[in-house]
C-alpha atoms as a PDB file:
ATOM      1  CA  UNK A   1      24.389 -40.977 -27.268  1.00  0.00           C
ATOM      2  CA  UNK A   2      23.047 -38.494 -24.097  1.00  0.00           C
ATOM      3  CA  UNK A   3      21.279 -35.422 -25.238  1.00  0.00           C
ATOM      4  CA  UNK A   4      23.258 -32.536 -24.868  1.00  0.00           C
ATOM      5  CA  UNK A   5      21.235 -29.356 -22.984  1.00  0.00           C
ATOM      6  CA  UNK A   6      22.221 -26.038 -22.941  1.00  0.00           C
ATOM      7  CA  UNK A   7      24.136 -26.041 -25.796  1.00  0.00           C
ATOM      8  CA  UNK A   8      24.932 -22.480 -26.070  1.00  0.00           C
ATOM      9  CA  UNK A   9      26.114 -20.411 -22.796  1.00  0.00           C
ATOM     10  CA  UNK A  10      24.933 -21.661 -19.716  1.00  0.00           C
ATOM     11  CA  UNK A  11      21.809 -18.528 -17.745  1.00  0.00           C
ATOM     12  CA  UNK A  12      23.165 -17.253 -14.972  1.00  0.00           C
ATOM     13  CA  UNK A  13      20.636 -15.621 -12.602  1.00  0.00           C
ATOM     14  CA  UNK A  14      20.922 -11.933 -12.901  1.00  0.00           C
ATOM     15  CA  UNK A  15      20.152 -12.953 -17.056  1.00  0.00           C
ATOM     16  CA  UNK A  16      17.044 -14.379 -16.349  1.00  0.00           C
ATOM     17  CA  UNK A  17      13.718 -12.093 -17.371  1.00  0.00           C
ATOM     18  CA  UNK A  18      10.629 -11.751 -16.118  1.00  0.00           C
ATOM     19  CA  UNK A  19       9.270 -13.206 -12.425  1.00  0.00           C
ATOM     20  CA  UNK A  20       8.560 -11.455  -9.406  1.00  0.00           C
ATOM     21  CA  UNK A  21      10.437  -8.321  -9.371  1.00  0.00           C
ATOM     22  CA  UNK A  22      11.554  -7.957 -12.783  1.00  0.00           C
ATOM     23  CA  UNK A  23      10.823  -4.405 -13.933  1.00  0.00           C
ATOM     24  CA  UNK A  24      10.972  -0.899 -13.170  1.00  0.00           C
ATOM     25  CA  UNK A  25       9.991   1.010 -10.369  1.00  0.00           C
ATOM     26  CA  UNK A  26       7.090   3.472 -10.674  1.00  0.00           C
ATOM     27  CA  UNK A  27       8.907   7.068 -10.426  1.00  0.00           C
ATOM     28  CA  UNK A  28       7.973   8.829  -7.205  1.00  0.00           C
ATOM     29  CA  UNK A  29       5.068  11.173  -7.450  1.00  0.00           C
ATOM     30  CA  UNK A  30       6.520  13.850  -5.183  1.00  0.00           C
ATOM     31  CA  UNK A  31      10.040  13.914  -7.359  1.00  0.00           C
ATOM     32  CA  UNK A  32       7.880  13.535 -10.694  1.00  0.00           C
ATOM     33  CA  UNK A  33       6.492  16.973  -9.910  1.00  0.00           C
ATOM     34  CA  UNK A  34       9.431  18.599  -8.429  1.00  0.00           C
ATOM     35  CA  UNK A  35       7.636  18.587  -5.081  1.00  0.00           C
ATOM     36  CA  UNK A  36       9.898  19.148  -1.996  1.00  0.00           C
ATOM     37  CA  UNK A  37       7.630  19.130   1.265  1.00  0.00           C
ATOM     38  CA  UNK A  38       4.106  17.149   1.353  1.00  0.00           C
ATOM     39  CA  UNK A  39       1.474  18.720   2.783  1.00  0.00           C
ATOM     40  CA  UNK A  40      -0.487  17.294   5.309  1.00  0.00           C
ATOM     41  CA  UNK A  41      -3.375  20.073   4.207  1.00  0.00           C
ATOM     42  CA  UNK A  42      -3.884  18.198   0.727  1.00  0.00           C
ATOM     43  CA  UNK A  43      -5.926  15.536   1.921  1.00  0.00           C
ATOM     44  CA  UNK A  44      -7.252  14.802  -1.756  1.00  0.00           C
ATOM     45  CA  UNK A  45      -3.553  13.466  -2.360  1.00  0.00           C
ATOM     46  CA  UNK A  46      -2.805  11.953   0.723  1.00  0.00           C
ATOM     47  CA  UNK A  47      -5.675   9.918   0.129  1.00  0.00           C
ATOM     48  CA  UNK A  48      -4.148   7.961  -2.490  1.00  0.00           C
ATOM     49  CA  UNK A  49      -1.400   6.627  -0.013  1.00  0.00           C
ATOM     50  CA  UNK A  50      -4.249   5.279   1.960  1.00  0.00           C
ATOM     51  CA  UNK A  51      -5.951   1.668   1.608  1.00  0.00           C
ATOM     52  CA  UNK A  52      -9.146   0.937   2.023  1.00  0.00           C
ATOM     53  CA  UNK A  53      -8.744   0.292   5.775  1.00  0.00           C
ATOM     54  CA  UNK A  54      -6.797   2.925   6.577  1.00  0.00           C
ATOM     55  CA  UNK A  55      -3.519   1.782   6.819  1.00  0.00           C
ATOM     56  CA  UNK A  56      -0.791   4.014   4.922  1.00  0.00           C
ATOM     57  CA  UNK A  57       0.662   2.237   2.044  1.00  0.00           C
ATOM     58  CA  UNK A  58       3.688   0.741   1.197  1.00  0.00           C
ATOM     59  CA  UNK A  59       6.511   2.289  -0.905  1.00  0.00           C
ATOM     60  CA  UNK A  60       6.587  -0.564  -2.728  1.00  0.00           C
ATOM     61  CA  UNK A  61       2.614  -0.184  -3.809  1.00  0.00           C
ATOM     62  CA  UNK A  62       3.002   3.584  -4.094  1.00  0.00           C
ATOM     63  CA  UNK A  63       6.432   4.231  -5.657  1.00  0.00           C
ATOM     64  CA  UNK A  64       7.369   6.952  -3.354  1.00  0.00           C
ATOM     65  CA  UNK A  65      11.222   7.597  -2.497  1.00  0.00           C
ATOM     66  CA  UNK A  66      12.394   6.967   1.133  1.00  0.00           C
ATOM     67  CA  UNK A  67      12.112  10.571   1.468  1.00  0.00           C
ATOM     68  CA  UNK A  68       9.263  11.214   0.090  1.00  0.00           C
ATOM     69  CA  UNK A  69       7.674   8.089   1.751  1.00  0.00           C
ATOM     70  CA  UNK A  70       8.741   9.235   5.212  1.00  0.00           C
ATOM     71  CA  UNK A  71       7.204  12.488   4.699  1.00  0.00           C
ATOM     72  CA  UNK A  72       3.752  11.116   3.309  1.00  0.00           C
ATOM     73  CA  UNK A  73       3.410   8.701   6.708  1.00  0.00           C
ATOM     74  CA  UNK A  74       3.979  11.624   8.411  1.00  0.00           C
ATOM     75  CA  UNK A  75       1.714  14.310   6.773  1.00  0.00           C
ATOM     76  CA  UNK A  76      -1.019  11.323   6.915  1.00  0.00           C
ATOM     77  CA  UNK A  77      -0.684  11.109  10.818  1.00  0.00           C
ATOM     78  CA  UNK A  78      -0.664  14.766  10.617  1.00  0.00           C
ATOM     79  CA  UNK A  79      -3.967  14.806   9.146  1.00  0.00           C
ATOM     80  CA  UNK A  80      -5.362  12.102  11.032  1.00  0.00           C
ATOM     81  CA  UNK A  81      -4.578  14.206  14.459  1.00  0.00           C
ATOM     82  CA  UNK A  82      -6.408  17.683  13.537  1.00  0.00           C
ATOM     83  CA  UNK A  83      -9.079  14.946  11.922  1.00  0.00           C
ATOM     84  CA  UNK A  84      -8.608  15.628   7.923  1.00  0.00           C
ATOM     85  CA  UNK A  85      -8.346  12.378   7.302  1.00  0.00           C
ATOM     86  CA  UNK A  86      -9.682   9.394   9.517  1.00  0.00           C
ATOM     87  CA  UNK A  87      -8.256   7.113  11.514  1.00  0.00           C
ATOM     88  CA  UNK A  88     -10.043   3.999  10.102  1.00  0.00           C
ATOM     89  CA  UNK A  89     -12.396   3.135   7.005  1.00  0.00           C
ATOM     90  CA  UNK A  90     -15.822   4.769   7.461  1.00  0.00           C
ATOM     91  CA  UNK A  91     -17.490   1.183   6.091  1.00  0.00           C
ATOM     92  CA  UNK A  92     -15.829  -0.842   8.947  1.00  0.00           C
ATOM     93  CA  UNK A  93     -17.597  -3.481  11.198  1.00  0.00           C
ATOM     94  CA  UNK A  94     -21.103  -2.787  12.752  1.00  0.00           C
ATOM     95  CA  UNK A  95     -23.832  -4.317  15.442  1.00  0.00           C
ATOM     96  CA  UNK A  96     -25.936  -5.464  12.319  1.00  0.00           C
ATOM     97  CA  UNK A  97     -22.938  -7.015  10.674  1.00  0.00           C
ATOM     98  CA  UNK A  98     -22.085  -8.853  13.833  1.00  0.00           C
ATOM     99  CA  UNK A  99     -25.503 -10.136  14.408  1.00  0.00           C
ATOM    100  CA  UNK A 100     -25.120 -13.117  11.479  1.00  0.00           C
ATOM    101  CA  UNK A 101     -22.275 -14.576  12.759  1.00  0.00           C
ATOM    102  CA  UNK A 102     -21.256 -17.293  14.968  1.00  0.00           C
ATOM    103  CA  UNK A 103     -23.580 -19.335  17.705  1.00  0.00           C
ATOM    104  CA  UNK A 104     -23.680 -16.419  20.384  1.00  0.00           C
ATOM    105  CA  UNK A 105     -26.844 -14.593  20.963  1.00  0.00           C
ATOM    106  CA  UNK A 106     -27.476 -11.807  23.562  1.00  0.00           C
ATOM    107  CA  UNK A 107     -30.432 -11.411  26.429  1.00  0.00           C
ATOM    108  CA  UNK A 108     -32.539  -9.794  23.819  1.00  0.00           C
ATOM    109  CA  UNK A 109     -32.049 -12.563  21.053  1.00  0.00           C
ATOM    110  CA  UNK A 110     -33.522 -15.649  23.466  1.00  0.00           C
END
């Protein structure tokens, strides 16, 4: 006799659990706090929407609303254009990083 699986009702997809976007969403910050406008002047804030790099997060890493996401990547080049916040990561590439890697050597280094 052939083994019988899924005895009981078949899964269907949508009653699966766990995996890669299972879960809730992190509430937005800004409607959280009953916060209608972001301000570009509150740089100790927009900070956190910032990675390492620079680069303004995602919604999907920071939980902001489409509203409130739009405004934040706006207030953040805001900030960056009257220099509150900058442009790039202060601990980017250097010379004396540069100098280690690869084959190539300058005038000076023969």
């Amino acid at each position: 006799m052939a083994k019988q699986r899924n005895r009981g009702k078949p899964t269907r997809r949508r009653d699966k659990k766990g995996g890669p976007g299972s879960g809730r969403r992190k509430p937005c910050p800004y409607c959280k706090e009953k916060i209608e406008q972001v301000d570009y002047k509150d740089t100790a804030v927009l900070r956190k929407f910032i990675s390492e790099k620079g680069k303004i997060r995602s919604r999907r890493i920071t939980g902001a609303c489409r509203r409130h996401q739009s405004q934040i990547a706006r207030a953040v080049k805001r900030a960056r254009e009257i220099a509150l916040l900058p442009y790039v990561n202060e601990g980017g590439r250097d010379d004396t990083e540069r100098e280690g890697r690869g084959g190539r050597r300058g005038r000076d280094d023969r």
